[in-house]
PDB file of N, CA and C in Angstrom:
ATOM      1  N   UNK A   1     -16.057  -6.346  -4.396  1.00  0.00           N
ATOM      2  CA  UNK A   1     -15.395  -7.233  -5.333  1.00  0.00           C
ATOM      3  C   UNK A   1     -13.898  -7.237  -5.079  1.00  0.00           C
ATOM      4  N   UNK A   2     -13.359  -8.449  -5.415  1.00  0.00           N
ATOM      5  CA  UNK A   2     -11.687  -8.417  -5.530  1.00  0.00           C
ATOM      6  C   UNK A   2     -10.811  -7.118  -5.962  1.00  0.00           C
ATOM      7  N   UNK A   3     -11.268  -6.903  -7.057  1.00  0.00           N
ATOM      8  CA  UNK A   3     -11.262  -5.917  -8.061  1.00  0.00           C
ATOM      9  C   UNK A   3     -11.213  -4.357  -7.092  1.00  0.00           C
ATOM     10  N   UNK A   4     -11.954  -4.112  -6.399  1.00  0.00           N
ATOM     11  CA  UNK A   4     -12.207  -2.655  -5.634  1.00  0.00           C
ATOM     12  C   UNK A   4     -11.190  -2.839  -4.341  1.00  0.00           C
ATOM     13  N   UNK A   5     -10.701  -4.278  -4.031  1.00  0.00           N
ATOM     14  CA  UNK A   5      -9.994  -4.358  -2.429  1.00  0.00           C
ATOM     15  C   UNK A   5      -8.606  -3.772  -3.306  1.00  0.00           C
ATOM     16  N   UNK A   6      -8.628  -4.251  -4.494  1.00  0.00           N
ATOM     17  CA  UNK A   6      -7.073  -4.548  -4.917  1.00  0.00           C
ATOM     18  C   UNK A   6      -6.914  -3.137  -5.170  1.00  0.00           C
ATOM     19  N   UNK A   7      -7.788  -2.490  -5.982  1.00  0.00           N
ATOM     20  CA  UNK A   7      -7.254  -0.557  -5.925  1.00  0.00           C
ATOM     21  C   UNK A   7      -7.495  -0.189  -4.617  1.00  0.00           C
ATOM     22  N   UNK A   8      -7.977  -0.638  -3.693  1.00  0.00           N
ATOM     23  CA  UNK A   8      -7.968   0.107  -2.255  1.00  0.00           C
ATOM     24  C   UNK A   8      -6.864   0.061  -1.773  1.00  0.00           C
ATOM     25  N   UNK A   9      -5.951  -1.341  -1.690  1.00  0.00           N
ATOM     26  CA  UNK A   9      -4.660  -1.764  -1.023  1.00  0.00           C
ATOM     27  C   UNK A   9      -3.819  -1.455  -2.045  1.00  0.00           C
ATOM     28  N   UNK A  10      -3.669  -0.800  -3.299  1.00  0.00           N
ATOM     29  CA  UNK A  10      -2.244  -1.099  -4.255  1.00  0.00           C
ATOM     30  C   UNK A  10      -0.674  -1.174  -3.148  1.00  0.00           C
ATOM     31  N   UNK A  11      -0.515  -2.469  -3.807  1.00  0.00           N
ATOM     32  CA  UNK A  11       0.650  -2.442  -3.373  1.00  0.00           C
ATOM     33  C   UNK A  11       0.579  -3.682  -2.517  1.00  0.00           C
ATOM     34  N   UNK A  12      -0.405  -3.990  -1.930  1.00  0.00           N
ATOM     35  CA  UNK A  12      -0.739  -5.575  -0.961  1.00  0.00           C
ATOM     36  C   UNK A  12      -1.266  -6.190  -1.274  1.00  0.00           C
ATOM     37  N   UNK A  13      -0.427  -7.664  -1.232  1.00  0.00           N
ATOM     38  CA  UNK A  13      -0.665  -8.970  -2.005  1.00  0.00           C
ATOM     39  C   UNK A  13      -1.985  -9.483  -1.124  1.00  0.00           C
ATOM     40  N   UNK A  14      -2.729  -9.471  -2.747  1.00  0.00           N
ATOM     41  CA  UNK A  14      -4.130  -9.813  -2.593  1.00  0.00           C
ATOM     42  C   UNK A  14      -4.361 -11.507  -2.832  1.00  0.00           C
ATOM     43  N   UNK A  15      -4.347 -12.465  -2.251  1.00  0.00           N
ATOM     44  CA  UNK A  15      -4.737 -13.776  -2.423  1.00  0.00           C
ATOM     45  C   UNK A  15      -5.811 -14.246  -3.700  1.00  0.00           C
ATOM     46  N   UNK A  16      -5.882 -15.456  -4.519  1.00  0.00           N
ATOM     47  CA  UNK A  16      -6.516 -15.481  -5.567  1.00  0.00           C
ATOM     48  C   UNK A  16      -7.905 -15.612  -5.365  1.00  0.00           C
ATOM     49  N   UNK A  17      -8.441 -15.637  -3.788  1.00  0.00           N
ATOM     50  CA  UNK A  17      -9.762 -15.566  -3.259  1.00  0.00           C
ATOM     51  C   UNK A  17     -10.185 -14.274  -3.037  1.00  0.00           C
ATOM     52  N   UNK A  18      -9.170 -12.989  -3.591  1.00  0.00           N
ATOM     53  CA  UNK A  18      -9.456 -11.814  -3.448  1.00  0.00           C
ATOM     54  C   UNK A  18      -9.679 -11.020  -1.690  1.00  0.00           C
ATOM     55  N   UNK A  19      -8.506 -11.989  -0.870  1.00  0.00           N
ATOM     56  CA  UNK A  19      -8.449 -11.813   0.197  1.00  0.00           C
ATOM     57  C   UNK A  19      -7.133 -11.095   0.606  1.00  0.00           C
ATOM     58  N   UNK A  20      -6.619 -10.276   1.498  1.00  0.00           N
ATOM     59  CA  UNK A  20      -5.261  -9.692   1.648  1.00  0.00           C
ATOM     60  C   UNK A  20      -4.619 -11.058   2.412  1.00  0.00           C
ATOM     61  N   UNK A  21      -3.352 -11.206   1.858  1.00  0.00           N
ATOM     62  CA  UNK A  21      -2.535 -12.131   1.993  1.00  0.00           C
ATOM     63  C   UNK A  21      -1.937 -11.703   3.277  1.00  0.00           C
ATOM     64  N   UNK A  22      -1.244 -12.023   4.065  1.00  0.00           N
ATOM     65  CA  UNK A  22      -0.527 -12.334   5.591  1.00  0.00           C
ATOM     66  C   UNK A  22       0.874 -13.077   5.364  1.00  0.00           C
ATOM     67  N   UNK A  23       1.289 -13.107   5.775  1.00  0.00           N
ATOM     68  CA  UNK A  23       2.890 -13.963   6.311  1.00  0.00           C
ATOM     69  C   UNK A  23       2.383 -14.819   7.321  1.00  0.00           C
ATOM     70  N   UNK A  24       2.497 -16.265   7.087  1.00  0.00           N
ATOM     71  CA  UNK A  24       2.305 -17.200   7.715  1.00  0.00           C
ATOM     72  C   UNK A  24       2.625 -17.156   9.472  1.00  0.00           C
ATOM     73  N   UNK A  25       1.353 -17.433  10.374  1.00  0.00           N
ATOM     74  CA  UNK A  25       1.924 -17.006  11.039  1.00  0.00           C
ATOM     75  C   UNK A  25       2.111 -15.874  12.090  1.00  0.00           C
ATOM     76  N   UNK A  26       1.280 -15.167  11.420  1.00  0.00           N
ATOM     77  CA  UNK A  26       1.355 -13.368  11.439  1.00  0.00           C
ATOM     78  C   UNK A  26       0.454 -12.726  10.572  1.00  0.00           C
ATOM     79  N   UNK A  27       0.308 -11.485  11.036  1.00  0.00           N
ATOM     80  CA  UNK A  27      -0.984 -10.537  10.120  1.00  0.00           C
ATOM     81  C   UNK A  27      -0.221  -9.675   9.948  1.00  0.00           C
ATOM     82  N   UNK A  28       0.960  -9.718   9.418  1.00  0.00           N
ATOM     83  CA  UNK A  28       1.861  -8.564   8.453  1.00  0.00           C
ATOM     84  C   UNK A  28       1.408  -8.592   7.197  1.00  0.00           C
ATOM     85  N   UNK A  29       1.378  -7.918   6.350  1.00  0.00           N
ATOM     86  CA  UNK A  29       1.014  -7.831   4.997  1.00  0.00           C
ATOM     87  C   UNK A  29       2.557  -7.879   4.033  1.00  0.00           C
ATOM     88  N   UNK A  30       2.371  -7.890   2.892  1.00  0.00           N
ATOM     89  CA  UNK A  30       3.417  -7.331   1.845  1.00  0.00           C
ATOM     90  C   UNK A  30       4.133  -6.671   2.286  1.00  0.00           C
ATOM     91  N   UNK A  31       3.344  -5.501   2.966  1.00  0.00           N
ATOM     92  CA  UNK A  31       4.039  -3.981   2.730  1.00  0.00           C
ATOM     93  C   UNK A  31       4.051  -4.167   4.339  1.00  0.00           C
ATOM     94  N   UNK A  32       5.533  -3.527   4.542  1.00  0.00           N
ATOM     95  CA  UNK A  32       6.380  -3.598   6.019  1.00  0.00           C
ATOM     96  C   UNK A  32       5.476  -2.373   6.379  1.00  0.00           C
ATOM     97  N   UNK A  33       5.306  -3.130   7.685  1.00  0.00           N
ATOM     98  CA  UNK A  33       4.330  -1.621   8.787  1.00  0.00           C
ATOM     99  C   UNK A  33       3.024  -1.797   8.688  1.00  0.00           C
ATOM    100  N   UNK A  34       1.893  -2.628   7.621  1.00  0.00           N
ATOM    101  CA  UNK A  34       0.995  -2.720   7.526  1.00  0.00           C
ATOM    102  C   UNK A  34       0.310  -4.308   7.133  1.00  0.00           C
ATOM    103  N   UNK A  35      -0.612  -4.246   8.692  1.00  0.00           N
ATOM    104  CA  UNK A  35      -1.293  -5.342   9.228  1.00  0.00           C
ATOM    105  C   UNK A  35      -2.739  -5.679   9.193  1.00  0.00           C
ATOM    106  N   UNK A  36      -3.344  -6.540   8.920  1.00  0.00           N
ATOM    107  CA  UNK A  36      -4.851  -6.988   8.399  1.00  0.00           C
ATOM    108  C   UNK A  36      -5.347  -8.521   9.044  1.00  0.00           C
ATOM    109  N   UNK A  37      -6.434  -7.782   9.451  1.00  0.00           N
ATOM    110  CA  UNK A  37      -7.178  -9.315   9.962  1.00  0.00           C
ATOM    111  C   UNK A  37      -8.673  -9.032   9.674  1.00  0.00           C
ATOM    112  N   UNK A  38      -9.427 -10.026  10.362  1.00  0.00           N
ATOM    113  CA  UNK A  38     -10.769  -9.866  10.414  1.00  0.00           C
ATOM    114  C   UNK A  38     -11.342 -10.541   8.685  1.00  0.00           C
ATOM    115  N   UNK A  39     -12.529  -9.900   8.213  1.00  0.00           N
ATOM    116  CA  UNK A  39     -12.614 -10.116   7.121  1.00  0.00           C
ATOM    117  C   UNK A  39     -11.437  -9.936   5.959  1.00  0.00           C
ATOM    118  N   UNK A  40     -10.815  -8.729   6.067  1.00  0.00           N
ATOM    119  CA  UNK A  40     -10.259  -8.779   5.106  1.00  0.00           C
ATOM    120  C   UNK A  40      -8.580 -10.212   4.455  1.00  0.00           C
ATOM    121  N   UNK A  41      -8.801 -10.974   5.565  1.00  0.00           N
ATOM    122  CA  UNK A  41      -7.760 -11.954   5.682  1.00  0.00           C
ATOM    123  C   UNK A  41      -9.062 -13.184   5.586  1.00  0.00           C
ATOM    124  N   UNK A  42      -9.665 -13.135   6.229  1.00  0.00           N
ATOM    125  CA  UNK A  42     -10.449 -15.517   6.353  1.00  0.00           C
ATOM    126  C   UNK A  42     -11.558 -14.704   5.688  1.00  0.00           C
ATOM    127  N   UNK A  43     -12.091 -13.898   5.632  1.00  0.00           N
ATOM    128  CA  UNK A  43     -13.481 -14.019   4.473  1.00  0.00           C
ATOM    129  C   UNK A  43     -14.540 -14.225   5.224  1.00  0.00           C
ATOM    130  N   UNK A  44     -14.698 -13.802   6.679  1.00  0.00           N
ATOM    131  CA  UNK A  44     -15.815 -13.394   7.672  1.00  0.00           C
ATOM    132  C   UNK A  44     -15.836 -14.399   8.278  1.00  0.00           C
ATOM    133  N   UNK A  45     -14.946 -15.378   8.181  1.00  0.00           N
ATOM    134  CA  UNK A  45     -15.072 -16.644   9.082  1.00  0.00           C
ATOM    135  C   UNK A  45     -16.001 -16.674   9.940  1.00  0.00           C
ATOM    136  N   UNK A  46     -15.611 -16.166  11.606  1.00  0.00           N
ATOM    137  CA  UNK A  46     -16.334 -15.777  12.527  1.00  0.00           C
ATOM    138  C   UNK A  46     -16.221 -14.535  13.280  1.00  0.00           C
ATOM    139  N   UNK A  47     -16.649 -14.439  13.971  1.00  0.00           N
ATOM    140  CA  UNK A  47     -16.250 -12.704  14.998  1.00  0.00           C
ATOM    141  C   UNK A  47     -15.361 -13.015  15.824  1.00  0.00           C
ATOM    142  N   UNK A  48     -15.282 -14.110  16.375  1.00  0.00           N
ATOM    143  CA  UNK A  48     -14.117 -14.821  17.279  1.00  0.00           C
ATOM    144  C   UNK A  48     -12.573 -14.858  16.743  1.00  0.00           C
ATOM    145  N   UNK A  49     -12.728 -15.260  15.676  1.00  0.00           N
ATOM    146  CA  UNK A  49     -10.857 -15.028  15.015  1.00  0.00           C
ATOM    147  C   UNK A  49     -10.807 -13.949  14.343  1.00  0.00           C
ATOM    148  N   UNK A  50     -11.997 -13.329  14.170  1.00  0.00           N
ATOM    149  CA  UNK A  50     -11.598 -11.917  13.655  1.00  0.00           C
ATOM    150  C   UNK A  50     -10.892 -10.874  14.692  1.00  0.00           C
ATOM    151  N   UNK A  51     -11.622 -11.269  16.154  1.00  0.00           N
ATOM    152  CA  UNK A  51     -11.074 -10.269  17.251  1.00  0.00           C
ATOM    153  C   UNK A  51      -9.440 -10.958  17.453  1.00  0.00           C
ATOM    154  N   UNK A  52      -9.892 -12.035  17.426  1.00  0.00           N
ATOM    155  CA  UNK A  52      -8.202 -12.538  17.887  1.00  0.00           C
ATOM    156  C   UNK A  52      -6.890 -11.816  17.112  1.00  0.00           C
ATOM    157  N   UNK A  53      -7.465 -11.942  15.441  1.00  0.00           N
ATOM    158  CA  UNK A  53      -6.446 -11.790  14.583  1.00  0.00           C
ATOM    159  C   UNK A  53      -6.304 -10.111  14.842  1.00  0.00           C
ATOM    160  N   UNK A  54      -7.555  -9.581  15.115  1.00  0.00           N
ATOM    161  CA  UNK A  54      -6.757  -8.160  15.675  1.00  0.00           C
ATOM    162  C   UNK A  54      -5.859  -7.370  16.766  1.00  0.00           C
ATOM    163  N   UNK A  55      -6.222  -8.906  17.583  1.00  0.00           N
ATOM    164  CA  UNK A  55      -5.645  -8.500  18.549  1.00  0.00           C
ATOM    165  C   UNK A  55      -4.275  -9.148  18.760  1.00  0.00           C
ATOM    166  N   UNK A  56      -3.792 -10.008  17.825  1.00  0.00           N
ATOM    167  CA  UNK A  56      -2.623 -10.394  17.387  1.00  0.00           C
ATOM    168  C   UNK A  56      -2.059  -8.986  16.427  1.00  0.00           C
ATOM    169  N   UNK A  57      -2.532  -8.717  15.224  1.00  0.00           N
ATOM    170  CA  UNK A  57      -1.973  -7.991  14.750  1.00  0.00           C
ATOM    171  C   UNK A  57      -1.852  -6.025  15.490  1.00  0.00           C
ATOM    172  N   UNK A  58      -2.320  -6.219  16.828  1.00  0.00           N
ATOM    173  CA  UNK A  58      -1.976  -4.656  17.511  1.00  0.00           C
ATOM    174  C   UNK A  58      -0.744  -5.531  18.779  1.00  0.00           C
ATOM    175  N   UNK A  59      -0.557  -6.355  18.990  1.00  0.00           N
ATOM    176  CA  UNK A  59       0.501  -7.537  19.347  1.00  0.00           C
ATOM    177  C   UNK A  59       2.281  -6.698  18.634  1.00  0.00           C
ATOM    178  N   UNK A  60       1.602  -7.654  17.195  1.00  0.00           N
ATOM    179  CA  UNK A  60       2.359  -6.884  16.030  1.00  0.00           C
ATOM    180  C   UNK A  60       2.584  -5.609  15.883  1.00  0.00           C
ATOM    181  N   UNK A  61       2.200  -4.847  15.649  1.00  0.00           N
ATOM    182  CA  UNK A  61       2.339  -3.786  15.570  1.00  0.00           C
ATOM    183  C   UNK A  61       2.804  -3.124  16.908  1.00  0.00           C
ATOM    184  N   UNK A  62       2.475  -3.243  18.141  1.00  0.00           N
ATOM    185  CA  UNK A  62       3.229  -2.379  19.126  1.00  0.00           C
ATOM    186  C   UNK A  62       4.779  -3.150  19.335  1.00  0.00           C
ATOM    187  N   UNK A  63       5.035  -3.838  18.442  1.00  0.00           N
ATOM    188  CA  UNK A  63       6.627  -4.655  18.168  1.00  0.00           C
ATOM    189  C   UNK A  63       7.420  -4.097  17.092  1.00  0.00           C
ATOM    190  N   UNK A  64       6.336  -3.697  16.387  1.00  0.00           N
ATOM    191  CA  UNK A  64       6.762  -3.418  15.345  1.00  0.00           C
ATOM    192  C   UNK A  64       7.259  -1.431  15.333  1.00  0.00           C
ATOM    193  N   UNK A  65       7.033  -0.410  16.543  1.00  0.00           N
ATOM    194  CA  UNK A  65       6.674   0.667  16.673  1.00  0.00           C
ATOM    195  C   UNK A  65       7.791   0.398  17.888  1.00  0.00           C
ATOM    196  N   UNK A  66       7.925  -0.568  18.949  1.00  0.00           N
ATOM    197  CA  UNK A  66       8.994  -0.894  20.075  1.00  0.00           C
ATOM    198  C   UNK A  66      10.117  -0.685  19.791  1.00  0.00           C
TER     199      UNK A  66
END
């Protein structure tokens, strides 16, 4: 449920579809340093932009650690 993501993440803006929100653009979250894709961003879309968006957001992140 929405409800269980939102005490899992306190602190990261949860979308009103009960999805973790992103920066347009990017799989940064709210909170600086921490990045989300896959289900927890499109809602299981497919396995195809789920790998992408992870592999954008380790993109991110070794930029973000550079």
């Amino acid at each position: 449920s929405s409800e269980a993501v939102r005490a899992a993440l306190d602190g990261i803006e949860i979308t009103p579809a009960g999805r973790v929100a992103v920066k347009p653009g990017s799989q940064a979250t709210s909170v600086s340093g921490v990045y989300a894709g896959g289900d927890l961003v499109n809602g299981g879309a497919t396995a195809v932009e789920g790998i992408v968006e992870g592999m954008r957001a380790a993109d991110e992140i070794n930029r973000f650690l550079g």
